[in-house]
PDB file of N, CA and C in Angstrom:
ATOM      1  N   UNK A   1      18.314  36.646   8.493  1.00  0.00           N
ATOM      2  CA  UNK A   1      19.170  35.483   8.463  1.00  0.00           C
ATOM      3  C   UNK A   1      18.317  34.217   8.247  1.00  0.00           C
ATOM      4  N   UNK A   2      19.190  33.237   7.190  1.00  0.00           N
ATOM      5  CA  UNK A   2      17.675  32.005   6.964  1.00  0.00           C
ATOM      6  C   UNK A   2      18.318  31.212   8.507  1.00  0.00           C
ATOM      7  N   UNK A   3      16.943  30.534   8.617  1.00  0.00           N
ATOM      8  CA  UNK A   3      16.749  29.321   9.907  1.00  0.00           C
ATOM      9  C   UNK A   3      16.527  28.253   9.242  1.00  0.00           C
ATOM     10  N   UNK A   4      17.952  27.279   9.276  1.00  0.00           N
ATOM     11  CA  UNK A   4      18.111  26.354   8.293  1.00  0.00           C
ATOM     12  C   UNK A   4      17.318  25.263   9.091  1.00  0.00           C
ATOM     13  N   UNK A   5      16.838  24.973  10.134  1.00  0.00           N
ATOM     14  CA  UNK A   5      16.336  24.080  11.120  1.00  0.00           C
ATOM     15  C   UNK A   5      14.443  24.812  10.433  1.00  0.00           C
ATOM     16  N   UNK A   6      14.273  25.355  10.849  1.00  0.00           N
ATOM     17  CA  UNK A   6      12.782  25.317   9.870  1.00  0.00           C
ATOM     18  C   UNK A   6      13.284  25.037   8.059  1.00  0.00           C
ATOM     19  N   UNK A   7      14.221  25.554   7.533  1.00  0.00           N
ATOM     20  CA  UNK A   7      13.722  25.549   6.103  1.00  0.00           C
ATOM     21  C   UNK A   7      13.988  23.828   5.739  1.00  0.00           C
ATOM     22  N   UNK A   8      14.630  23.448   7.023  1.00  0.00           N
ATOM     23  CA  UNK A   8      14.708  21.655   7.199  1.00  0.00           C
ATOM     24  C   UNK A   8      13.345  20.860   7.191  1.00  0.00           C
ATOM     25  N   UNK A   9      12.751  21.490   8.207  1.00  0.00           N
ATOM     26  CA  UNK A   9      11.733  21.234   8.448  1.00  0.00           C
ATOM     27  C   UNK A   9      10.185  21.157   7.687  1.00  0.00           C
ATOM     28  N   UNK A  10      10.453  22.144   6.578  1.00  0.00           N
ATOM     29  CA  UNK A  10       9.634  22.212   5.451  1.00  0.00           C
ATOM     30  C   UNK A  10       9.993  21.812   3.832  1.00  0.00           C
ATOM     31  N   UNK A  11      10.818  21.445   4.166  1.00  0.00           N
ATOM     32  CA  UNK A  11      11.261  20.342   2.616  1.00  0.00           C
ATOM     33  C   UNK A  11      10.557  19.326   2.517  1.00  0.00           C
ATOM     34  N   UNK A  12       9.936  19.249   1.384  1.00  0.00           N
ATOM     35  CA  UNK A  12       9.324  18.393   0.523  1.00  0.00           C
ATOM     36  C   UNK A  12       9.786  18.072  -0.974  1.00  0.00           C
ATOM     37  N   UNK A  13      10.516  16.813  -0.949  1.00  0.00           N
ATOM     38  CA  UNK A  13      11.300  16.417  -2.592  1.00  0.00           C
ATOM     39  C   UNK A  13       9.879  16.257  -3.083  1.00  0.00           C
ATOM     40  N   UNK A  14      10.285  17.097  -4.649  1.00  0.00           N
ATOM     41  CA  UNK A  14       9.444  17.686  -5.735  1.00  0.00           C
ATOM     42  C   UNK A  14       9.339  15.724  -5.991  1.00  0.00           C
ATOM     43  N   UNK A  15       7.641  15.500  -6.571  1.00  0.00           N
ATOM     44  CA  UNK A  15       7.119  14.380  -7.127  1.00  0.00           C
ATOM     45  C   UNK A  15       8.677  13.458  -7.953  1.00  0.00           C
ATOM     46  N   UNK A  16       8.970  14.452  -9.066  1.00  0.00           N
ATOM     47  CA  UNK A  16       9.770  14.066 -10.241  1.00  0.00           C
ATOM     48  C   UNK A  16      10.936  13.113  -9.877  1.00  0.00           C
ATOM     49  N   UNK A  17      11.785  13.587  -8.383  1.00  0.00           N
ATOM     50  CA  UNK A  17      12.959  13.097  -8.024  1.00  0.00           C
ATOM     51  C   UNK A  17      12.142  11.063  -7.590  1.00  0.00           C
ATOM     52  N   UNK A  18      11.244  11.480  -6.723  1.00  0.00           N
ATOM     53  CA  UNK A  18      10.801  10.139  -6.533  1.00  0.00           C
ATOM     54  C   UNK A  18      10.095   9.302  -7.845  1.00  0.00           C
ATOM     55  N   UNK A  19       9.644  10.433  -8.984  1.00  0.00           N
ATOM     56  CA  UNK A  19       9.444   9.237 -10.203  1.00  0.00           C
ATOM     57  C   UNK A  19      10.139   8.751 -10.544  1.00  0.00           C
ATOM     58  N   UNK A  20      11.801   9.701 -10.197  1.00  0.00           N
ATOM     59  CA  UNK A  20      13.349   8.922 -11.266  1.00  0.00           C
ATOM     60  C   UNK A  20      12.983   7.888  -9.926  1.00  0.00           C
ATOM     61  N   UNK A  21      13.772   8.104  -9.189  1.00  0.00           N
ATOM     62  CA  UNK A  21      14.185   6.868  -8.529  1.00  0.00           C
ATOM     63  C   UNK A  21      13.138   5.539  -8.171  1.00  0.00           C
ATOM     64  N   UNK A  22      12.101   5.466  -8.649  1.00  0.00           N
ATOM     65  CA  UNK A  22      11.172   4.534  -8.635  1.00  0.00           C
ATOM     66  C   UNK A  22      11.692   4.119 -10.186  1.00  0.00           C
ATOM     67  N   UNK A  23      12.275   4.525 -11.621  1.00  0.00           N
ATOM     68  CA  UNK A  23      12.603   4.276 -12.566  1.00  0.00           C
ATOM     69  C   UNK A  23      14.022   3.220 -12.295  1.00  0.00           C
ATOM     70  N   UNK A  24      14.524   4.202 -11.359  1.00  0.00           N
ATOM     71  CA  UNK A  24      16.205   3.549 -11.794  1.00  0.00           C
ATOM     72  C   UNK A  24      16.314   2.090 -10.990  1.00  0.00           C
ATOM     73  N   UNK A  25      15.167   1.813  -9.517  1.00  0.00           N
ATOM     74  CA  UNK A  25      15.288   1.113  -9.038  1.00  0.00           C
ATOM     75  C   UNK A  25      14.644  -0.035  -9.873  1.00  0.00           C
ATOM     76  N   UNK A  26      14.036   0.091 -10.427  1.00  0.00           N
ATOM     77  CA  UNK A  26      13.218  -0.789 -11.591  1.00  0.00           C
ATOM     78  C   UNK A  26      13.883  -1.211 -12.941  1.00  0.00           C
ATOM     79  N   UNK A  27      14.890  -0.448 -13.384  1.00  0.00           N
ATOM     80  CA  UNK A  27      15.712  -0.545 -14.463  1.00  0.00           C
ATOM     81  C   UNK A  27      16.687  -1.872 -14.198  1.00  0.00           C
ATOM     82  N   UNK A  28      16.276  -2.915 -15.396  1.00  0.00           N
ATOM     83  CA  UNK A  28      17.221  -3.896 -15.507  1.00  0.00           C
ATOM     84  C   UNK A  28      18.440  -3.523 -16.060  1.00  0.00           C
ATOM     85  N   UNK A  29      19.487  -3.272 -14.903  1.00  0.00           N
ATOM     86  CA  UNK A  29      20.705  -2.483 -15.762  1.00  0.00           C
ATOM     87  C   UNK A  29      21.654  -3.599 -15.415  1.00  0.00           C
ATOM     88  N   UNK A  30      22.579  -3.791 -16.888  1.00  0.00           N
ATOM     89  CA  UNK A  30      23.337  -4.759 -17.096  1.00  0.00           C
ATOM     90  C   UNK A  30      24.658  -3.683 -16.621  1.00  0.00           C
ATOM     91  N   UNK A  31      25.527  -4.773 -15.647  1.00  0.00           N
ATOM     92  CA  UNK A  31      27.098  -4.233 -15.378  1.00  0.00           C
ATOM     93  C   UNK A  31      28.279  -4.915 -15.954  1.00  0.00           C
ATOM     94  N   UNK A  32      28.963  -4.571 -16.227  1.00  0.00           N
ATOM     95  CA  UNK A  32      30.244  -5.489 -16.290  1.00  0.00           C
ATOM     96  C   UNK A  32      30.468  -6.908 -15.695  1.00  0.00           C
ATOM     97  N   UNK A  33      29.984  -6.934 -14.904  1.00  0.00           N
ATOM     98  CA  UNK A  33      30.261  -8.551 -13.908  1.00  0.00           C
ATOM     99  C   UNK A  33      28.638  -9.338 -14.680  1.00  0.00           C
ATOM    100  N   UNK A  34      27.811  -8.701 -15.068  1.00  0.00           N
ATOM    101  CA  UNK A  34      26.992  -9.318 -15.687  1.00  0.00           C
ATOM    102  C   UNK A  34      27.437  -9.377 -17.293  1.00  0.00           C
ATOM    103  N   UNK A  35      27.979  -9.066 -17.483  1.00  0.00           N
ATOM    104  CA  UNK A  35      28.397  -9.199 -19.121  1.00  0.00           C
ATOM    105  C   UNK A  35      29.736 -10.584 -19.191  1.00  0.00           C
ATOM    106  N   UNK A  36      30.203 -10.046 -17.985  1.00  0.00           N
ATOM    107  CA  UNK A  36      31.851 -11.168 -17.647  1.00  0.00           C
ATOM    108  C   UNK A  36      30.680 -12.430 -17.801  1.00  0.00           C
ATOM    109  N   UNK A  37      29.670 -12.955 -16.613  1.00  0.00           N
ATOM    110  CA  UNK A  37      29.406 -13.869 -16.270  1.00  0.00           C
ATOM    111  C   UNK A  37      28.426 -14.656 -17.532  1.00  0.00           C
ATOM    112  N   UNK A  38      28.403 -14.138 -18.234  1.00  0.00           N
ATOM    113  CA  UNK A  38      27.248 -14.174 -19.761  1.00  0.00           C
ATOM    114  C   UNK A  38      28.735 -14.794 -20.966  1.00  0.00           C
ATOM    115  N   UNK A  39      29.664 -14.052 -20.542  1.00  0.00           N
ATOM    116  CA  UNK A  39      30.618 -14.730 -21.466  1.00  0.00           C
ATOM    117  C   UNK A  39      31.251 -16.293 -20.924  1.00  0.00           C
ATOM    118  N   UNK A  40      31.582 -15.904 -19.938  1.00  0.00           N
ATOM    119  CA  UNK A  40      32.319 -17.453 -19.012  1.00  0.00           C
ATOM    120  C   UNK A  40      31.054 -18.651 -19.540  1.00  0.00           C
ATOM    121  N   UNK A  41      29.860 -17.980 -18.981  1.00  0.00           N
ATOM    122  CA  UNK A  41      28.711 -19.402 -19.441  1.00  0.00           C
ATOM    123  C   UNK A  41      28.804 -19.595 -20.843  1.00  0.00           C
ATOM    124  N   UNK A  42      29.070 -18.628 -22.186  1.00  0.00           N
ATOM    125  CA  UNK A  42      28.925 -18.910 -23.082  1.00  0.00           C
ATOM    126  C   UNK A  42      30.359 -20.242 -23.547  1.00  0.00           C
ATOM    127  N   UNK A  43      31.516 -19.585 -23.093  1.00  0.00           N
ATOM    128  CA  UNK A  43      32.823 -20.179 -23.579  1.00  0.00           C
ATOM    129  C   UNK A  43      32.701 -21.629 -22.578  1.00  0.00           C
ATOM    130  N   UNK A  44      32.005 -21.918 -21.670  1.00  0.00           N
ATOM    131  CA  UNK A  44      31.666 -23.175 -21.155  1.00  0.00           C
ATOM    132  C   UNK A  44      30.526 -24.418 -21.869  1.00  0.00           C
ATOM    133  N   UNK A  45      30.001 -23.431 -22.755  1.00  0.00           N
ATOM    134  CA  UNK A  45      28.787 -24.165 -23.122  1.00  0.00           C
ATOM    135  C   UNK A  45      29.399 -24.444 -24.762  1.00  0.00           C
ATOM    136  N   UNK A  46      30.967 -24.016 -24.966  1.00  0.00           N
ATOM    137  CA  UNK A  46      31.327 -24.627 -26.348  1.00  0.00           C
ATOM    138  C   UNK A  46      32.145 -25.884 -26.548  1.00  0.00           C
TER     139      UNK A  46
END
Protein backbone atom coordinates (compact mmCIF):
# COMPACT_ATOMS: atom_id res chain seq x y z
CA UNK A 1 0.00 0.00 0.00
CA UNK A 2 1.69 3.57 -0.98
CA UNK A 3 2.34 5.93 2.29
CA UNK A 4 1.19 9.07 0.86
CA UNK A 5 2.70 11.01 4.06
CA UNK A 6 6.34 9.82 3.06
CA UNK A 7 5.80 9.99 -0.78
CA UNK A 8 4.76 13.77 0.59
CA UNK A 9 7.59 14.00 2.17
CA UNK A 10 9.98 13.27 -0.68
CA UNK A 11 8.68 15.45 -3.46
CA UNK A 12 10.85 17.55 -5.14
CA UNK A 13 9.23 19.87 -8.23
CA UNK A 14 11.39 18.87 -11.27
CA UNK A 15 13.89 22.24 -12.08
CA UNK A 16 11.58 22.92 -15.40
CA UNK A 17 8.19 23.74 -13.44
CA UNK A 18 10.23 26.49 -11.44
CA UNK A 19 11.97 27.72 -14.85
CA UNK A 20 8.20 28.23 -16.27
CA UNK A 21 7.11 30.02 -13.44
CA UNK A 22 10.15 32.28 -13.00
CA UNK A 23 9.14 32.96 -17.01
CA UNK A 24 5.49 33.69 -16.54
CA UNK A 25 6.15 35.82 -13.48
CA UNK A 26 8.50 37.92 -15.60
CA UNK A 27 6.31 38.02 -18.72
CA UNK A 28 4.96 41.49 -19.57
CA UNK A 29 1.51 40.19 -20.32
CA UNK A 30 -0.94 42.65 -21.68
CA UNK A 31 -4.87 42.05 -20.42
CA UNK A 32 -7.88 43.46 -21.52
CA UNK A 33 -8.11 46.27 -18.86
CA UNK A 34 -4.66 47.13 -20.21
CA UNK A 35 -5.70 47.39 -23.76
CA UNK A 36 -9.27 49.28 -22.46
CA UNK A 37 -6.94 51.78 -20.57
CA UNK A 38 -4.43 52.37 -23.78
CA UNK A 39 -7.59 53.17 -25.75
CA UNK A 40 -9.50 55.68 -23.23
CA UNK A 41 -5.84 57.57 -23.09
CA UNK A 42 -5.69 57.45 -26.76
CA UNK A 43 -9.49 58.85 -27.52
CA UNK A 44 -8.55 61.57 -24.71
CA UNK A 45 -5.47 62.68 -26.26
CA UNK A 46 -7.66 63.51 -29.66
Amino acid sequence: MINFEEEIARFKPSLEVEEVEDAIVKADLTDMTDIMMEMMKEMKEE
